[in-house]
PDB file of N, CA and C in Angstrom:
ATOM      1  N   UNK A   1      79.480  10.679 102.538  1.00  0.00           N
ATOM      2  CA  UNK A   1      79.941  10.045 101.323  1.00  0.00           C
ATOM      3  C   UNK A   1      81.381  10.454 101.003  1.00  0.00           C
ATOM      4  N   UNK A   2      81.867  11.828 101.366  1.00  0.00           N
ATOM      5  CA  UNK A   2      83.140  12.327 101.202  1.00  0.00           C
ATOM      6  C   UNK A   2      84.081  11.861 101.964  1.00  0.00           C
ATOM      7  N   UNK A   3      83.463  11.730 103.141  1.00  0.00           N
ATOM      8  CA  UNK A   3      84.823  11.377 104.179  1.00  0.00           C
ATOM      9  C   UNK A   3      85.009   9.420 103.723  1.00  0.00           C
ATOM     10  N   UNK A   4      84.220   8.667 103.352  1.00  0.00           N
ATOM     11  CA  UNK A   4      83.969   7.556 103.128  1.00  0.00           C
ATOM     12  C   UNK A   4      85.393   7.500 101.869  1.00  0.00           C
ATOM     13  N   UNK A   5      85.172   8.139 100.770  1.00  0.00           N
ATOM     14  CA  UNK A   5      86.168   8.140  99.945  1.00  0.00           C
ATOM     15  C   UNK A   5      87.553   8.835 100.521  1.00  0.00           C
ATOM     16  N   UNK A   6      87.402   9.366 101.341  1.00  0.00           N
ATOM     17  CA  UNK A   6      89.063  10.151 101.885  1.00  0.00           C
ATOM     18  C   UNK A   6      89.522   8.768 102.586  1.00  0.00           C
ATOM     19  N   UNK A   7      88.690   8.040 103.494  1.00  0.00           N
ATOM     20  CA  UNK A   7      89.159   6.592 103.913  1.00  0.00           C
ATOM     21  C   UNK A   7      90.033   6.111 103.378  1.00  0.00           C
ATOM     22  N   UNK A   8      89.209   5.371 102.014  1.00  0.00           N
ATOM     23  CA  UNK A   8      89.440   4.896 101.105  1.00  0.00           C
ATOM     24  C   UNK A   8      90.869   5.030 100.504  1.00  0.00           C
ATOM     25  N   UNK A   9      91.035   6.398 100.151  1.00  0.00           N
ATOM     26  CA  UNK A   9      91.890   7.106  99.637  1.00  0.00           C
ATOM     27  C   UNK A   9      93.459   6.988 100.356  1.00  0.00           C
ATOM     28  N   UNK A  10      93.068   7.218 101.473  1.00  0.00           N
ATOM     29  CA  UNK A  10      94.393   7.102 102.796  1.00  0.00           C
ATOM     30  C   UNK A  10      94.407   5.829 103.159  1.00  0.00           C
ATOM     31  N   UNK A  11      93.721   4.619 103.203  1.00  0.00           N
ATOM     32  CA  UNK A  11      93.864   3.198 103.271  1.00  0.00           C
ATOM     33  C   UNK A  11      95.109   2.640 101.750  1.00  0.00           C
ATOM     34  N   UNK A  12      94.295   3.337 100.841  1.00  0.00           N
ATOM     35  CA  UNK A  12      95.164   2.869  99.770  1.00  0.00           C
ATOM     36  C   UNK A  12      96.666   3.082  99.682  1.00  0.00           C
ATOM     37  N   UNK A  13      96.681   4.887  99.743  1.00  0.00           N
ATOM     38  CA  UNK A  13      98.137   5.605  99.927  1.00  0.00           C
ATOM     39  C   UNK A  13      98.889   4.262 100.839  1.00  0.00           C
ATOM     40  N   UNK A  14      98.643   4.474 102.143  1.00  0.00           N
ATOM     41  CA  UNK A  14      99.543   3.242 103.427  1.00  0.00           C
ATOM     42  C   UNK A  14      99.444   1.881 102.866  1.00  0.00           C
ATOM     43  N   UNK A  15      98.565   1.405 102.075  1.00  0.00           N
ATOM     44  CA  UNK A  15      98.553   0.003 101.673  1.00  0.00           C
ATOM     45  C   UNK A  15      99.693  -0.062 100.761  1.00  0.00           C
ATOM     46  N   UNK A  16     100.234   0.787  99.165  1.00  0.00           N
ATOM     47  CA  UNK A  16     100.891   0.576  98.493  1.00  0.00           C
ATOM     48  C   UNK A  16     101.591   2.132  98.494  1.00  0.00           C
ATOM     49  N   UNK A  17     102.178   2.427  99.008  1.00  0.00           N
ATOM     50  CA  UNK A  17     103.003   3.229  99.074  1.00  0.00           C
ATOM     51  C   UNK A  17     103.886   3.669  97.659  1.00  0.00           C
ATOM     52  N   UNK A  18     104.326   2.629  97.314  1.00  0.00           N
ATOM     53  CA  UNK A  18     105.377   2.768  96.054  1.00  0.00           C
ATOM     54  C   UNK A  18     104.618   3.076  94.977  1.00  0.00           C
ATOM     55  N   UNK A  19     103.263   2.211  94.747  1.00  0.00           N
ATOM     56  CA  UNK A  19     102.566   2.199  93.797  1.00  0.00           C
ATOM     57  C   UNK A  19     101.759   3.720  93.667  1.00  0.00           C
ATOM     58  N   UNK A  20     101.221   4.502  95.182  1.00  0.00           N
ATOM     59  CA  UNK A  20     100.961   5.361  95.112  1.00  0.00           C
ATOM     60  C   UNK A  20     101.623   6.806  94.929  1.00  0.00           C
ATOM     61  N   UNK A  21     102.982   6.921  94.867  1.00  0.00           N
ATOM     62  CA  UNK A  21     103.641   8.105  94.956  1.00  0.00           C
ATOM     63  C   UNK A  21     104.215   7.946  93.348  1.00  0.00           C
ATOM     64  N   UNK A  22     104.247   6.741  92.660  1.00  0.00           N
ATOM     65  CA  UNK A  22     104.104   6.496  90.940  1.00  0.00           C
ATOM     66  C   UNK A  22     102.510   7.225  90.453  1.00  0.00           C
ATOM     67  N   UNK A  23     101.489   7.047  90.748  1.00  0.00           N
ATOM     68  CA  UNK A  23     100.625   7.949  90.378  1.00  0.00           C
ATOM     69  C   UNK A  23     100.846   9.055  90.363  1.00  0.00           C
ATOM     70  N   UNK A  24     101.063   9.769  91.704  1.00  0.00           N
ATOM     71  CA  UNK A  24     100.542  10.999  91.952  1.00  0.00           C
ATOM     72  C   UNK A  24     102.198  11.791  91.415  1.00  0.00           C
ATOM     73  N   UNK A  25     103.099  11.673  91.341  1.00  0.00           N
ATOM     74  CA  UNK A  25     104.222  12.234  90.598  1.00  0.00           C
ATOM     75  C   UNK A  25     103.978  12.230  89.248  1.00  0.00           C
ATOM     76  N   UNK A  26     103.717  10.735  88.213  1.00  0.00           N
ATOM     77  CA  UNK A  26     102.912  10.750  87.236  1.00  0.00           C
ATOM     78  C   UNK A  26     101.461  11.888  86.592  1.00  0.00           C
ATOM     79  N   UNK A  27     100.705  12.073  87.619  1.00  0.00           N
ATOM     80  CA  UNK A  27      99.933  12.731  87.320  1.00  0.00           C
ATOM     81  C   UNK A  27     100.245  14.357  87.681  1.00  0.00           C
ATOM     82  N   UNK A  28     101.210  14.604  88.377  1.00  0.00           N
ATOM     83  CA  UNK A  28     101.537  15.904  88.594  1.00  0.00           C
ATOM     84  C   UNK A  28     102.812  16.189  87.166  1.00  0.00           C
ATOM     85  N   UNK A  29     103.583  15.403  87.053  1.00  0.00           N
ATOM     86  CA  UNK A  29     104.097  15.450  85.607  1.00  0.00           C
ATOM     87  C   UNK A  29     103.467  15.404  84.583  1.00  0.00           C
ATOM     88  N   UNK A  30     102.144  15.118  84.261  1.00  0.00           N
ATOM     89  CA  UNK A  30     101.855  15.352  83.154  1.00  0.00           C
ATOM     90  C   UNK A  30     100.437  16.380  83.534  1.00  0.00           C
ATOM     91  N   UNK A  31     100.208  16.951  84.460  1.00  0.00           N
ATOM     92  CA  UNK A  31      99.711  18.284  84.790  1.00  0.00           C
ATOM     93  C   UNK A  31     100.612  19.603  84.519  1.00  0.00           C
ATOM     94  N   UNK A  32     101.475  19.363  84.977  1.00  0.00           N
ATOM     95  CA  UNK A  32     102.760  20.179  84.695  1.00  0.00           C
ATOM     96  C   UNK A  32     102.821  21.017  82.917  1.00  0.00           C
ATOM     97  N   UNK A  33     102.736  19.452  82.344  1.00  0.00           N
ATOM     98  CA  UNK A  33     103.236  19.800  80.944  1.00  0.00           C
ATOM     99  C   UNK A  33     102.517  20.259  80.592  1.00  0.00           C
ATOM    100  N   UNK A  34     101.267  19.517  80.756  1.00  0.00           N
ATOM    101  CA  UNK A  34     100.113  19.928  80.233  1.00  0.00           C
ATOM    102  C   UNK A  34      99.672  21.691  79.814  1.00  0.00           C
ATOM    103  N   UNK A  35     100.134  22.166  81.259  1.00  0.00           N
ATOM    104  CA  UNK A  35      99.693  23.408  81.391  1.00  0.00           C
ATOM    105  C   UNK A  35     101.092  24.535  80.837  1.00  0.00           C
ATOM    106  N   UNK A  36     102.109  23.774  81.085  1.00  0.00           N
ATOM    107  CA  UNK A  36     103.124  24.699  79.971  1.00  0.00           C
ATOM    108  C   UNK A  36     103.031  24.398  78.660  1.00  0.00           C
ATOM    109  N   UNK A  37     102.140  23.471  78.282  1.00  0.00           N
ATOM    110  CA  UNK A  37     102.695  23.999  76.913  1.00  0.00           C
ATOM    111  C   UNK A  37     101.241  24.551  76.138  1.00  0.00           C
ATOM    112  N   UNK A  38     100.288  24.690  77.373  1.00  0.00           N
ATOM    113  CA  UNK A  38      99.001  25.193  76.395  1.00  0.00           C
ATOM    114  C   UNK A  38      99.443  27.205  76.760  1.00  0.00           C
ATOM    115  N   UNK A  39     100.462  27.503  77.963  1.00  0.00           N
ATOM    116  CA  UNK A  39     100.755  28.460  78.327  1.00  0.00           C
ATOM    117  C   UNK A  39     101.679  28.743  77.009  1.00  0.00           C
ATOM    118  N   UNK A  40     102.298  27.893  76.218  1.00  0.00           N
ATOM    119  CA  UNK A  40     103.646  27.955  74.873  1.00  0.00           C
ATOM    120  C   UNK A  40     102.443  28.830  74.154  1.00  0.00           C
ATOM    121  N   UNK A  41     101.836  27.719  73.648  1.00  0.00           N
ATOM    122  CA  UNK A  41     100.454  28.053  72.774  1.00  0.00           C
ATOM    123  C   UNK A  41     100.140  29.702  72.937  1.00  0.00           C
ATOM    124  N   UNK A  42      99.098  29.556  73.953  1.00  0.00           N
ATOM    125  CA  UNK A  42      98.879  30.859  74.142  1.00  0.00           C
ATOM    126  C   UNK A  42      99.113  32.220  73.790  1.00  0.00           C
ATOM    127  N   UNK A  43     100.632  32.014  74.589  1.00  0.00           N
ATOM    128  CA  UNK A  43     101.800  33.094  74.118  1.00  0.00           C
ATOM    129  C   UNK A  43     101.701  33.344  72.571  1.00  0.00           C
ATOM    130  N   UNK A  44     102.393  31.834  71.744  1.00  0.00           N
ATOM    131  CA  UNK A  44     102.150  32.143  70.117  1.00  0.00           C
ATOM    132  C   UNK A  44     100.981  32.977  69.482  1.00  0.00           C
ATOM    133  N   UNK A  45     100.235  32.656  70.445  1.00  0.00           N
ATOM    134  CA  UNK A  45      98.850  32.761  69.252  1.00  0.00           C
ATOM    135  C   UNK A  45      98.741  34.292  69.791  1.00  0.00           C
ATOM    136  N   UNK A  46      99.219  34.702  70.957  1.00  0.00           N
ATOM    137  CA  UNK A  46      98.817  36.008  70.865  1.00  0.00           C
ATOM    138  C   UNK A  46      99.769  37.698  71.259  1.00  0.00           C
ATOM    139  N   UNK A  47     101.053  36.667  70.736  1.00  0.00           N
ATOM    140  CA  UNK A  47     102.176  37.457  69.992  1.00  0.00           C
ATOM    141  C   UNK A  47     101.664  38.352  68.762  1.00  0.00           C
ATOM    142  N   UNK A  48     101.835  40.006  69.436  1.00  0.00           N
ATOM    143  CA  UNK A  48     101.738  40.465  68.677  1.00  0.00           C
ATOM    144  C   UNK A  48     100.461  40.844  68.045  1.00  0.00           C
ATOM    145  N   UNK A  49      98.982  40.954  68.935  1.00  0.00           N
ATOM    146  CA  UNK A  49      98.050  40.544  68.434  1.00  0.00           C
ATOM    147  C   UNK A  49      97.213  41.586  68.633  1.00  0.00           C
ATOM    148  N   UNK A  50      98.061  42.769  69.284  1.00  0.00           N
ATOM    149  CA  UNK A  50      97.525  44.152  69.837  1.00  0.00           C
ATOM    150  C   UNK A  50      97.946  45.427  68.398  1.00  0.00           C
ATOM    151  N   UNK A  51      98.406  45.070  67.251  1.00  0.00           N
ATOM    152  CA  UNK A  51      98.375  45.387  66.614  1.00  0.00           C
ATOM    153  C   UNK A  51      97.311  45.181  65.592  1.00  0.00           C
ATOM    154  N   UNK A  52      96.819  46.410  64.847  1.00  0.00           N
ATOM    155  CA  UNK A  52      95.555  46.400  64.076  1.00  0.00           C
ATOM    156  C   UNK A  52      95.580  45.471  62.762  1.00  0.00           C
ATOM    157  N   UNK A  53      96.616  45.473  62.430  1.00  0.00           N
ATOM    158  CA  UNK A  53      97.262  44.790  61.328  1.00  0.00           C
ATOM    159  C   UNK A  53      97.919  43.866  61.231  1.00  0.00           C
ATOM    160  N   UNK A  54      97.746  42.717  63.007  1.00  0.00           N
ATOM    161  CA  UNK A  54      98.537  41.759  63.449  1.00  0.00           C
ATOM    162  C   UNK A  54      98.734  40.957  62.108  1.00  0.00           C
ATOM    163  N   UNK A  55      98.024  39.928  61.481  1.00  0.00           N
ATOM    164  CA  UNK A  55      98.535  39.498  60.677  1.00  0.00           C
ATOM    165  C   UNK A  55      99.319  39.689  59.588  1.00  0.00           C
ATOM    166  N   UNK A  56      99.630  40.943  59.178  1.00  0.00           N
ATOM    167  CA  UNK A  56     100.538  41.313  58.207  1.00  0.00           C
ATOM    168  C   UNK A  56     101.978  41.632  58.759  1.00  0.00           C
ATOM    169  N   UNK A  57     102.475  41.582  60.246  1.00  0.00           N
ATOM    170  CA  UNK A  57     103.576  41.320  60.535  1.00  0.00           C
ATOM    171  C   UNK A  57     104.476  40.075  60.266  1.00  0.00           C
ATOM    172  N   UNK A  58     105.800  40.319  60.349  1.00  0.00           N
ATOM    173  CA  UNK A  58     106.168  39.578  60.118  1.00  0.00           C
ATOM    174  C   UNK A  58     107.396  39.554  60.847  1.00  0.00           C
ATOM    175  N   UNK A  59     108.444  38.884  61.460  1.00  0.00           N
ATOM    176  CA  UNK A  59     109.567  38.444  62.025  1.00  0.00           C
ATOM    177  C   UNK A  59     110.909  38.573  61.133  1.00  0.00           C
ATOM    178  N   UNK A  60     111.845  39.513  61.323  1.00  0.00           N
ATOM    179  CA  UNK A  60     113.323  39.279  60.883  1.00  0.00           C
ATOM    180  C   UNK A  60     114.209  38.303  61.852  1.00  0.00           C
ATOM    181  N   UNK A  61     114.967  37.381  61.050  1.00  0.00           N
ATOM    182  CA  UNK A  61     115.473  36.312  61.663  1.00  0.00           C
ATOM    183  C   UNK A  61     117.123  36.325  61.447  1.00  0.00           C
ATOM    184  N   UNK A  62     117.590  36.072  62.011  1.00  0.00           N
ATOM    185  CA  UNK A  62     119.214  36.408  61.467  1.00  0.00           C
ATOM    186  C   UNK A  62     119.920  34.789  62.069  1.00  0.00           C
ATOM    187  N   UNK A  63     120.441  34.404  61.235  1.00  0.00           N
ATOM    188  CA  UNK A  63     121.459  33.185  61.009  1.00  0.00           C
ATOM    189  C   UNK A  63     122.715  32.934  61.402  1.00  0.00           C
ATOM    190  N   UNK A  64     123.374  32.813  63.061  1.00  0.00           N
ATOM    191  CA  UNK A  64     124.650  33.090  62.847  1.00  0.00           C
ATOM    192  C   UNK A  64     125.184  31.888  62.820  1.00  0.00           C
ATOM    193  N   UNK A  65     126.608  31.613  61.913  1.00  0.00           N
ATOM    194  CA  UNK A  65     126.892  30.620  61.671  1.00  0.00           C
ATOM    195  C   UNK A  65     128.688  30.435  62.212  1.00  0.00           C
ATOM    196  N   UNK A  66     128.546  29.238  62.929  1.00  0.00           N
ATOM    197  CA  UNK A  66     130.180  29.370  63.838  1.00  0.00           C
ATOM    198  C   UNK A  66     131.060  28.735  63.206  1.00  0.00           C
ATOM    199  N   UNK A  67     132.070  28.607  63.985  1.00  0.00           N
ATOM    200  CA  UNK A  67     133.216  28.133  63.583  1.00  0.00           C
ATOM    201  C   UNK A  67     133.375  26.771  63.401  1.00  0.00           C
ATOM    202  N   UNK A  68     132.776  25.934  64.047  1.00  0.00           N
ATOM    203  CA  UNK A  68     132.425  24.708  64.581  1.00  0.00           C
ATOM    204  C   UNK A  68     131.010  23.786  63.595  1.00  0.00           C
ATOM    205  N   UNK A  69     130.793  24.949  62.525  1.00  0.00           N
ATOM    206  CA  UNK A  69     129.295  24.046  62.031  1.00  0.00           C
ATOM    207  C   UNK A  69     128.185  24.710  62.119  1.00  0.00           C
ATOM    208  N   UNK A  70     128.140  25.272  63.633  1.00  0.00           N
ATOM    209  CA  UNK A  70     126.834  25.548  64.240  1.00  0.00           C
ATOM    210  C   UNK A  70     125.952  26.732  63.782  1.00  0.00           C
ATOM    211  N   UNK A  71     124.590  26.520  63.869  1.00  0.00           N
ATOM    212  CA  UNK A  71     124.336  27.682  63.442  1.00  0.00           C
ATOM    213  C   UNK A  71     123.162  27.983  64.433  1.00  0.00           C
ATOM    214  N   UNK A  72     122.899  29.627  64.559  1.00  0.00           N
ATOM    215  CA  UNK A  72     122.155  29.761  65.416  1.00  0.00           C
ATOM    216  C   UNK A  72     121.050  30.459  64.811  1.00  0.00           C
ATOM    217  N   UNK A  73     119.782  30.672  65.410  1.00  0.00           N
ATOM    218  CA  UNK A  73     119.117  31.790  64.548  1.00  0.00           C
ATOM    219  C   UNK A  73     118.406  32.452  65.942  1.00  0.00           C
ATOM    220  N   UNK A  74     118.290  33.881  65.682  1.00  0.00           N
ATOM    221  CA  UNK A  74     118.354  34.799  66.853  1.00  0.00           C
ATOM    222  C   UNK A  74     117.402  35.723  66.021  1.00  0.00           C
ATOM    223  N   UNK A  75     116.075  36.566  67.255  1.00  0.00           N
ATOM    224  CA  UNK A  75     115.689  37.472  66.286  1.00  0.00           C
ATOM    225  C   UNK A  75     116.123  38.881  67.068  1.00  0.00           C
ATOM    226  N   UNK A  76     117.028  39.215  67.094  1.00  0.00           N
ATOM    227  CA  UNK A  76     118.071  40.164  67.504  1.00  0.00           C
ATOM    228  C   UNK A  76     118.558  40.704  66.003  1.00  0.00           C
ATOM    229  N   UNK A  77     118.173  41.845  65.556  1.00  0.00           N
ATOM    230  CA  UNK A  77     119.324  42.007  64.338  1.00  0.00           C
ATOM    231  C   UNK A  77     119.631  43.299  64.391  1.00  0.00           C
ATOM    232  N   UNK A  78     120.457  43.958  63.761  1.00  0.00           N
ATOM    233  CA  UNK A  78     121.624  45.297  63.904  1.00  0.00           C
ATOM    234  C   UNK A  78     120.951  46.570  63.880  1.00  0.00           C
ATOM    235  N   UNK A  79     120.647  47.749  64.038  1.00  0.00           N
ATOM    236  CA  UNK A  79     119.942  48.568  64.142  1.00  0.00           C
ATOM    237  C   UNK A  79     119.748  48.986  62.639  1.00  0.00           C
ATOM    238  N   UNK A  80     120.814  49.323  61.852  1.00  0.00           N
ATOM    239  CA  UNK A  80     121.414  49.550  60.421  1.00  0.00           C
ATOM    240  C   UNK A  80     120.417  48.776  59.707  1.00  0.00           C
ATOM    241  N   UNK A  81     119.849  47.477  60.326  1.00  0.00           N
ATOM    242  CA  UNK A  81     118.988  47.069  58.972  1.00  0.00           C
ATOM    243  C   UNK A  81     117.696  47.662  58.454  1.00  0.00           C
ATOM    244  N   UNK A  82     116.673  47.929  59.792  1.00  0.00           N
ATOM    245  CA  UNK A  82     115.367  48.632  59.601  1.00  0.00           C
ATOM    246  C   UNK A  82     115.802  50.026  58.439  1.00  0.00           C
ATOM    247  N   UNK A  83     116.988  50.401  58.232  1.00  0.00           N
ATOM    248  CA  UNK A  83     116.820  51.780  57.300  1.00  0.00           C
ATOM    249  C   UNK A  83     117.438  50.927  56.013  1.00  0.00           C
ATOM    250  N   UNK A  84     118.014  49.861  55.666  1.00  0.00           N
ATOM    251  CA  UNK A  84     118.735  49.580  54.847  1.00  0.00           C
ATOM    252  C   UNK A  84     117.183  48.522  54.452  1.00  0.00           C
ATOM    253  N   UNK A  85     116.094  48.421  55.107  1.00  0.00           N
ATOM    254  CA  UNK A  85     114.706  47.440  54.269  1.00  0.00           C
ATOM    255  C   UNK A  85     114.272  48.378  53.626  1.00  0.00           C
ATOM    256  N   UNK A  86     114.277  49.522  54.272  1.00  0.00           N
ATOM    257  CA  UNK A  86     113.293  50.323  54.035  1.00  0.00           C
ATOM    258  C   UNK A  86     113.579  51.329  52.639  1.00  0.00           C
ATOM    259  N   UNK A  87     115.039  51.368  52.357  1.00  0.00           N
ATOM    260  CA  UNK A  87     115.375  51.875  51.182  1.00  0.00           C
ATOM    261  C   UNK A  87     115.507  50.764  50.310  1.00  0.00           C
ATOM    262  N   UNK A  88     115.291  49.485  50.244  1.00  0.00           N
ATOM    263  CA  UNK A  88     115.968  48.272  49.783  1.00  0.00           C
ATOM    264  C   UNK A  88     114.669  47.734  49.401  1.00  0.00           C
ATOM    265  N   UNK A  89     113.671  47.481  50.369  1.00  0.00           N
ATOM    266  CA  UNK A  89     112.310  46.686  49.667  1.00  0.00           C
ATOM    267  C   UNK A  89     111.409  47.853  49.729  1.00  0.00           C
ATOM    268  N   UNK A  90     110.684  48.180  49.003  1.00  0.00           N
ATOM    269  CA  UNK A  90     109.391  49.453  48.711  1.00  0.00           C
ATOM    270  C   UNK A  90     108.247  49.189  49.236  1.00  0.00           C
ATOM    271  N   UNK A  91     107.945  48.007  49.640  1.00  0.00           N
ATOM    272  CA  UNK A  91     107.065  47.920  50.197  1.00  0.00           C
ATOM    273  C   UNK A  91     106.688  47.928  51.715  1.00  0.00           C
ATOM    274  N   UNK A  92     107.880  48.605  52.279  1.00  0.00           N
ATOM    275  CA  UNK A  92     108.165  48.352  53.704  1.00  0.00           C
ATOM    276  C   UNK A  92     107.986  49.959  53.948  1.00  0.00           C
TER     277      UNK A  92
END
């Protein structure tokens, strides 16, 4: 029954050629995505998640803004700030 459908399968490929390498690129492109972006997911959901208190973290974000308009946001920020929260908000 298997080899019957591999026939099949390789009759078709040589019959339409064009039509068949539009599938199978098609379906490998959206295999592709598929699986990066449930790998995006993933990552998010389990950023940070080895902490006991994961949900009460939270992200510092810093804003840099250019010459040109642009602005960027980076979570890179100056060493100076972690002591300047910590005397600055009380609850930190």
């Amino acid at each position: 029954m298997i080899s019957n459908y591999l026939k099949i399968i390789i009759r078709n490929l040589f019959k339409s050629p064009i039509f068949s390498a539009i599938n199978i690129v098609g379906l490998a492109l959206g295999l592709s995505c598929g699986i990066f972006i449930l790998l995006w997911v993933t990552d998010e959901l389990k950023f940070d998640s080895f902490h006991e208190s994961g949900e009460r973290l939270y992200r510092v974000m810093e804003n840099q803004t250019y010459g040109d308009g642009k602005v960027e946001s980076q979570h890179a920020t100056p060493g100076l700030l972690a002591q300047a929260l910590r005397d600055e908000v009380p609850e930190i």
